[in-house]
C-alpha atoms as a PDB file:
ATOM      1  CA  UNK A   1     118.105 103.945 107.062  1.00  0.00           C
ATOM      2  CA  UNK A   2     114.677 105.816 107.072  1.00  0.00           C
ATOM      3  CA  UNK A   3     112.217 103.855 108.153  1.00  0.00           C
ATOM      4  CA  UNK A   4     109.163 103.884 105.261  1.00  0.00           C
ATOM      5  CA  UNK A   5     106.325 106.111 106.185  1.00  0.00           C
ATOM      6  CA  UNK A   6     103.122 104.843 107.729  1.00  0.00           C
ATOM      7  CA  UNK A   7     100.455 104.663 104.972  1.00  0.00           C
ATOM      8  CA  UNK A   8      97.851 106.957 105.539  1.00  0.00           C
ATOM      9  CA  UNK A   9      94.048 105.491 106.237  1.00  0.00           C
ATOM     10  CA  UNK A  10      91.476 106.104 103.664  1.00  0.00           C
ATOM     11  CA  UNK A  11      89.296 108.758 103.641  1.00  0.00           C
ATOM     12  CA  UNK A  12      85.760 107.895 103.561  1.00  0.00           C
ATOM     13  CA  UNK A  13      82.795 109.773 104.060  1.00  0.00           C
ATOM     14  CA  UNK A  14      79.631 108.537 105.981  1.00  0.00           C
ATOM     15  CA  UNK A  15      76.555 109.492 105.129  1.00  0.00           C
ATOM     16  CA  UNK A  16      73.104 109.282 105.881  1.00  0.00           C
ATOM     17  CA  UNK A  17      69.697 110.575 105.304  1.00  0.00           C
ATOM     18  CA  UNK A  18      68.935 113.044 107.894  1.00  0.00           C
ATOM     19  CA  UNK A  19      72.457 113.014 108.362  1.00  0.00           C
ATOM     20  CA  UNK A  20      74.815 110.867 110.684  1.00  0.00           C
ATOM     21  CA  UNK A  21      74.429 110.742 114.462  1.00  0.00           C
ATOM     22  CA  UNK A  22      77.397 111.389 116.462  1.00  0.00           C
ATOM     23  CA  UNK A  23      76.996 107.801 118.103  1.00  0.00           C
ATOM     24  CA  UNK A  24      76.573 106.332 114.785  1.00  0.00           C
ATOM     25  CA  UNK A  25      79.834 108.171 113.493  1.00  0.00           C
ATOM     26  CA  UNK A  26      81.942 107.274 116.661  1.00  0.00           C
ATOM     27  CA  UNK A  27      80.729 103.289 116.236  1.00  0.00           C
ATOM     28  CA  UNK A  28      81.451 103.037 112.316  1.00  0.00           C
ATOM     29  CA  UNK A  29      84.877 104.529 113.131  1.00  0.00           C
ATOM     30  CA  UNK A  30      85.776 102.191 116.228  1.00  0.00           C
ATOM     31  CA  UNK A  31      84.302  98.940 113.561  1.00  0.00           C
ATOM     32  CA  UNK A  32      86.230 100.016 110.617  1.00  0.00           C
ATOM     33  CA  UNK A  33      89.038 100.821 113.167  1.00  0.00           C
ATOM     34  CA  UNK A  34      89.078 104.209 111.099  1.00  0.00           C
ATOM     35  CA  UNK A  35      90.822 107.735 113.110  1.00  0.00           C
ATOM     36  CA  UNK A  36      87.047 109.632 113.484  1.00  0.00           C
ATOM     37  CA  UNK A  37      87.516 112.913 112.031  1.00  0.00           C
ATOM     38  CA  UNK A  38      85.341 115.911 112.979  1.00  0.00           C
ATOM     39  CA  UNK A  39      81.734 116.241 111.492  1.00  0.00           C
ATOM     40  CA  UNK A  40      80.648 118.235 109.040  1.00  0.00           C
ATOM     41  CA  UNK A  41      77.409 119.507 110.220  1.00  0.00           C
ATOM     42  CA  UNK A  42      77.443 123.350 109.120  1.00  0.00           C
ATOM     43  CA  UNK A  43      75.442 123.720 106.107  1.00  0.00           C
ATOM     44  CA  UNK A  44      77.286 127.102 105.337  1.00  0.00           C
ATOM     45  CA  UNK A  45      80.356 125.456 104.318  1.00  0.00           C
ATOM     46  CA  UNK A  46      81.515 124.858 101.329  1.00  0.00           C
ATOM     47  CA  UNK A  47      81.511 121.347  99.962  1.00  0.00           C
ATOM     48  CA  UNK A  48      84.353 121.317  97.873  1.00  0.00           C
ATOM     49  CA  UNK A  49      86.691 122.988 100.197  1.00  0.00           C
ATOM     50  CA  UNK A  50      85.989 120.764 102.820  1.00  0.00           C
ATOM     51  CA  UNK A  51      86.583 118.154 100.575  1.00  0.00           C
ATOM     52  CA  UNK A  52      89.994 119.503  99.399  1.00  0.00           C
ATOM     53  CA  UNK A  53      90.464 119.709 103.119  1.00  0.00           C
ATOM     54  CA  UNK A  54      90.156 116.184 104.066  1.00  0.00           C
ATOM     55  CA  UNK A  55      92.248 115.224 100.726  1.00  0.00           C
ATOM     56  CA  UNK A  56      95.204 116.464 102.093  1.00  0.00           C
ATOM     57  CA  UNK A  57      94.794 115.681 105.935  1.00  0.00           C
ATOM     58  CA  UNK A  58      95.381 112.210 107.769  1.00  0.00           C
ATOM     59  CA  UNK A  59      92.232 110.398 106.778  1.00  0.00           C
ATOM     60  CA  UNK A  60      89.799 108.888 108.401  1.00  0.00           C
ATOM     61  CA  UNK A  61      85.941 108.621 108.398  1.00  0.00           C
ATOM     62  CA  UNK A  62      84.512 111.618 107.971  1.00  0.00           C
ATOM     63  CA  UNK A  63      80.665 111.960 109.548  1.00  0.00           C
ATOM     64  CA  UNK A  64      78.306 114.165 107.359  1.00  0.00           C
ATOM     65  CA  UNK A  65      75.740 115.072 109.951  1.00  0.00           C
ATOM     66  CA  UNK A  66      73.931 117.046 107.277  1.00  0.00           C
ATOM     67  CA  UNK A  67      71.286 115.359 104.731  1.00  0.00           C
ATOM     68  CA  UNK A  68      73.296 114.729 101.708  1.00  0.00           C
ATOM     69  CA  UNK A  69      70.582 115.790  99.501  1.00  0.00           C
ATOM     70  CA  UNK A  70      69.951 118.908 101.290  1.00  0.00           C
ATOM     71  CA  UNK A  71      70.010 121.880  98.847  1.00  0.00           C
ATOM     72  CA  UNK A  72      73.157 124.532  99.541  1.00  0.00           C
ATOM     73  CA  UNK A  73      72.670 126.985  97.006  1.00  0.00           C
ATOM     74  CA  UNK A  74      74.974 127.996  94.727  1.00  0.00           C
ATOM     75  CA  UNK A  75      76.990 124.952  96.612  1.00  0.00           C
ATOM     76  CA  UNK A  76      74.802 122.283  94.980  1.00  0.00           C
ATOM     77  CA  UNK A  77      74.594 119.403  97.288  1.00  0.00           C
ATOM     78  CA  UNK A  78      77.010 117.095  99.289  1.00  0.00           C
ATOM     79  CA  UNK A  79      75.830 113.969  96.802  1.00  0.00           C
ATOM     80  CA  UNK A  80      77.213 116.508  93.926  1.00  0.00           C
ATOM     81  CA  UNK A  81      80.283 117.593  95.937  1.00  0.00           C
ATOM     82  CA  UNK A  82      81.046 113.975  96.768  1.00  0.00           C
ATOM     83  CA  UNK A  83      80.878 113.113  93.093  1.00  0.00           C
ATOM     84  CA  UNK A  84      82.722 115.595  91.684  1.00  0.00           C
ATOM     85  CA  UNK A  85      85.540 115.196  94.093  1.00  0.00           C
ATOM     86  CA  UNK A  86      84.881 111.247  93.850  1.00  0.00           C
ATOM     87  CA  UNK A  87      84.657 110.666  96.709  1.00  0.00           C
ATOM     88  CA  UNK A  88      84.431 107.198  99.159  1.00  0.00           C
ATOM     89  CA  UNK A  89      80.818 107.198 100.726  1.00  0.00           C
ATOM     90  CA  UNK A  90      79.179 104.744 103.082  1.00  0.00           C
ATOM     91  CA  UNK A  91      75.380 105.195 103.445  1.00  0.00           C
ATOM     92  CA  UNK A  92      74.116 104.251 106.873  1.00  0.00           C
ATOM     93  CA  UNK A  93      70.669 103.615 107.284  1.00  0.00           C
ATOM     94  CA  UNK A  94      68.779 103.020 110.350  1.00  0.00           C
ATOM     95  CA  UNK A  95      66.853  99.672 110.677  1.00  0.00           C
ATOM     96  CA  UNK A  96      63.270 101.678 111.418  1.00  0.00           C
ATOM     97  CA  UNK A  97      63.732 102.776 107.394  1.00  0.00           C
ATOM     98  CA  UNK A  98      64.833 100.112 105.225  1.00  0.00           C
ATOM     99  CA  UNK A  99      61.264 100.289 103.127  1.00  0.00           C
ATOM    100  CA  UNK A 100      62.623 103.043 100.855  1.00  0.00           C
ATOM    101  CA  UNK A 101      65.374 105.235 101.675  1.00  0.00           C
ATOM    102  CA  UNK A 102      68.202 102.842 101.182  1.00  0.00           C
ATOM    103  CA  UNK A 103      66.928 102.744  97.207  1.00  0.00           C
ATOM    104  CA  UNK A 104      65.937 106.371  97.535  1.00  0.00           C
ATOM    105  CA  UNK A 105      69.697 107.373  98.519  1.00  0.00           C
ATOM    106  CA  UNK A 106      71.546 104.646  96.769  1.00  0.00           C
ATOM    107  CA  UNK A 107      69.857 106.415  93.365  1.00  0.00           C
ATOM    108  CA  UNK A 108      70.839 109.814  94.855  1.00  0.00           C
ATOM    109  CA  UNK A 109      74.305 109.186  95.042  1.00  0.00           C
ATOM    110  CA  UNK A 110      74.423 106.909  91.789  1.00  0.00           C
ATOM    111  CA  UNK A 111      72.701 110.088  90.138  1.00  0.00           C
ATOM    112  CA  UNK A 112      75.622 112.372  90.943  1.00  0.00           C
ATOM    113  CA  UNK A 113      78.332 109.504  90.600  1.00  0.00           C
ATOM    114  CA  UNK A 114      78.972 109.526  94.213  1.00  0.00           C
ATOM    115  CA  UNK A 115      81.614 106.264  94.431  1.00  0.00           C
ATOM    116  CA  UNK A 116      79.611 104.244  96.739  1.00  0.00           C
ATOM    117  CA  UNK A 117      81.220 101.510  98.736  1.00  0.00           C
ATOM    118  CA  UNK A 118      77.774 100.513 100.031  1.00  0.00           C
ATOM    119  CA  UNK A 119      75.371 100.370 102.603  1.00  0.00           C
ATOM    120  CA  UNK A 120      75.495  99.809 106.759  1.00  0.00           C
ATOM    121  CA  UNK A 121      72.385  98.960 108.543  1.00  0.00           C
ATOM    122  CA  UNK A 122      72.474 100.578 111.961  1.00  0.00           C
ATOM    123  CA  UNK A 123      70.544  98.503 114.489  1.00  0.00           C
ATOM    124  CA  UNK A 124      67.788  95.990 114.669  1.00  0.00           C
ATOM    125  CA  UNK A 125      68.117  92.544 113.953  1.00  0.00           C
ATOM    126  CA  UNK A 126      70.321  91.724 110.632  1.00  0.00           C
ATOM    127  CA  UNK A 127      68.641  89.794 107.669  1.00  0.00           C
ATOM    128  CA  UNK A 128      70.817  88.835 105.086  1.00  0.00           C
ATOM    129  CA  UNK A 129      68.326  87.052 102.998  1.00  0.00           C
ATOM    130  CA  UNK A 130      66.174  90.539 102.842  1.00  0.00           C
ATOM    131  CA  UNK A 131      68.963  92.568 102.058  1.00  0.00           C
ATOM    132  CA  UNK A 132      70.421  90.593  99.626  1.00  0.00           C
ATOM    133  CA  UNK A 133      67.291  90.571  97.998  1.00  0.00           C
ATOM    134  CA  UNK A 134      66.868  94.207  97.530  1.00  0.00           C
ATOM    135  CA  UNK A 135      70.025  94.146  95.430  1.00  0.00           C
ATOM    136  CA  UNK A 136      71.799  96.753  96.876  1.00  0.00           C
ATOM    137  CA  UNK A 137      75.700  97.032  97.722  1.00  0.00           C
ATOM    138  CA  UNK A 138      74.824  96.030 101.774  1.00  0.00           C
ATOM    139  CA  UNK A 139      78.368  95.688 103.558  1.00  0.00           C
ATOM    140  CA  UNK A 140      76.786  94.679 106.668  1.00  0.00           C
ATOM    141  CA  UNK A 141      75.209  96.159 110.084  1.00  0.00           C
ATOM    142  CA  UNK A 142      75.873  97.539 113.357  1.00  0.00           C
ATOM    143  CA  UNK A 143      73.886  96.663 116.313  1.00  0.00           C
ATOM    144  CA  UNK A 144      72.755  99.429 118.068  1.00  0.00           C
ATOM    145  CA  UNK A 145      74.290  98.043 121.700  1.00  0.00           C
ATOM    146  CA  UNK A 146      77.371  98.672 119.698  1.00  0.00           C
ATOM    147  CA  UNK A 147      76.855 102.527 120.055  1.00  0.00           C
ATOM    148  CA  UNK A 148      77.713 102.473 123.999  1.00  0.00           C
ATOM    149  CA  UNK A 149      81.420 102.097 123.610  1.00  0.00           C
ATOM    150  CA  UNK A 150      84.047 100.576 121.520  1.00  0.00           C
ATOM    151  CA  UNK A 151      84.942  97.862 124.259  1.00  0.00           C
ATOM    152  CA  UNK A 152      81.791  96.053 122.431  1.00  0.00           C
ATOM    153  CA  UNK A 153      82.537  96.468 119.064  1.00  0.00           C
ATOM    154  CA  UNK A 154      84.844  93.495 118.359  1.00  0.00           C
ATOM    155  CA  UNK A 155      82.512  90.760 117.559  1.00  0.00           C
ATOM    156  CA  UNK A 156      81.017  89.072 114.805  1.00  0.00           C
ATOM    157  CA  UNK A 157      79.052  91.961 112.717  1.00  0.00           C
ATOM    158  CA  UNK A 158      82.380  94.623 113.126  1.00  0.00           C
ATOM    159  CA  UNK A 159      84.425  91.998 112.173  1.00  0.00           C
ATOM    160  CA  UNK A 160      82.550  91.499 109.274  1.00  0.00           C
ATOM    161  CA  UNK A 161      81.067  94.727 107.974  1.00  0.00           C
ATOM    162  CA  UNK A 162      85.427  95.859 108.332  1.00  0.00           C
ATOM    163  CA  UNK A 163      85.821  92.583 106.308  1.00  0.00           C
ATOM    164  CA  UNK A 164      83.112  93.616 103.407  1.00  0.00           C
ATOM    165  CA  UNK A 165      84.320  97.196 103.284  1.00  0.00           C
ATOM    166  CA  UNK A 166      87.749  96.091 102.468  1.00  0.00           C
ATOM    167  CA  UNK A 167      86.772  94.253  99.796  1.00  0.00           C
ATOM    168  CA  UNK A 168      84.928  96.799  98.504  1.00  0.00           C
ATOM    169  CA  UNK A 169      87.534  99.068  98.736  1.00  0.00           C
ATOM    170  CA  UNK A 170      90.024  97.018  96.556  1.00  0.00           C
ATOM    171  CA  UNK A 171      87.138  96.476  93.990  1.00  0.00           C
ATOM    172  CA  UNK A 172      86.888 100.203  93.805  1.00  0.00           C
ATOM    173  CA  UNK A 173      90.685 100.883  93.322  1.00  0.00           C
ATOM    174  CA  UNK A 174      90.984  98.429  91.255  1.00  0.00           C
ATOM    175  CA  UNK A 175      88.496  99.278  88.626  1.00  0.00           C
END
């Protein structure tokens, strides 16, 4: 008897503006308890081949470490690549910007029908009530202590930004 093949992990890209940090990449990964797949950080490359890349590899979160509004040329932009190929984003944003760039991207990605599973604040102090507020898709946060190693990862915000993304992710299959 053949025993049934592991199911492969999700793909999911994380994005950010400015593009993600390797730290920040190597954190969301150890939370989600996601296989961290290389970064894509070379604006020469072309979007939609990396993206038929990934869609046939092992899965994992993938860290864009370029702006995904960033111009490529004839390429578009990742937000139009991601939409096209539909794929899973999460948008990390840093706790020093919350003022505008978590609408600012959230309408980026909307714009080019990015499927967005939501948003991660990296660092400073969490505050549900304000984010809930905003009414944006927030999943959670990651304190920035996190970042020195996954030995520190398994408490109470991991557990519960893995939690929220789960969710999320049936919602979105299920639709």
């Amino acid at each position: 008897m053949n025993p049934s093949p592991r199911p492969r992990a999700p793909t999911l890209v994380l994005t950010a503006p400015g593009g993600v940090t390797p730290p920040a990449a190597a954190a969301m990964a150890a939370a989600l308890s996601l296989p961290l797949q290389a970064a894509v950080a070379d604006p020469a490359l072309d979007p939609a081949s990396v993206l038929a890349a990934h869609a046939e590899g092992a899965g994992g979160l993938v860290p864009l470490a370029l702006d995904p509004g960033a111009w490529l040329g004839p390429a578009g932009s990742w937000a139009e690549a991601l939409g096209a190929w539909r794929q899973p984003t999460l948008l990390l944003l840093p706790e020093a910007d919350l003022a505008g760039p978590p609408a600012a991207y959230r309408a980026l990605l909307a714009a080019a029908c990015v499927p967005l599973l939501g948003l991660v604040q990296l660092g400073g102090p969490w505050d549900g009530a304000a984010r809930q507020g905003d009414g944006l898709p927030w999943l959670g946060w990651l304190p920035l202590e996190g970042l020195a190693g996954p030995e520190g990862l398994a408490d109470e915000p991991a557990l519960e930004l893995a939690h929220n993304l789960r969710l999320r992710w049936r919602e979105l299959v299920e639709a």
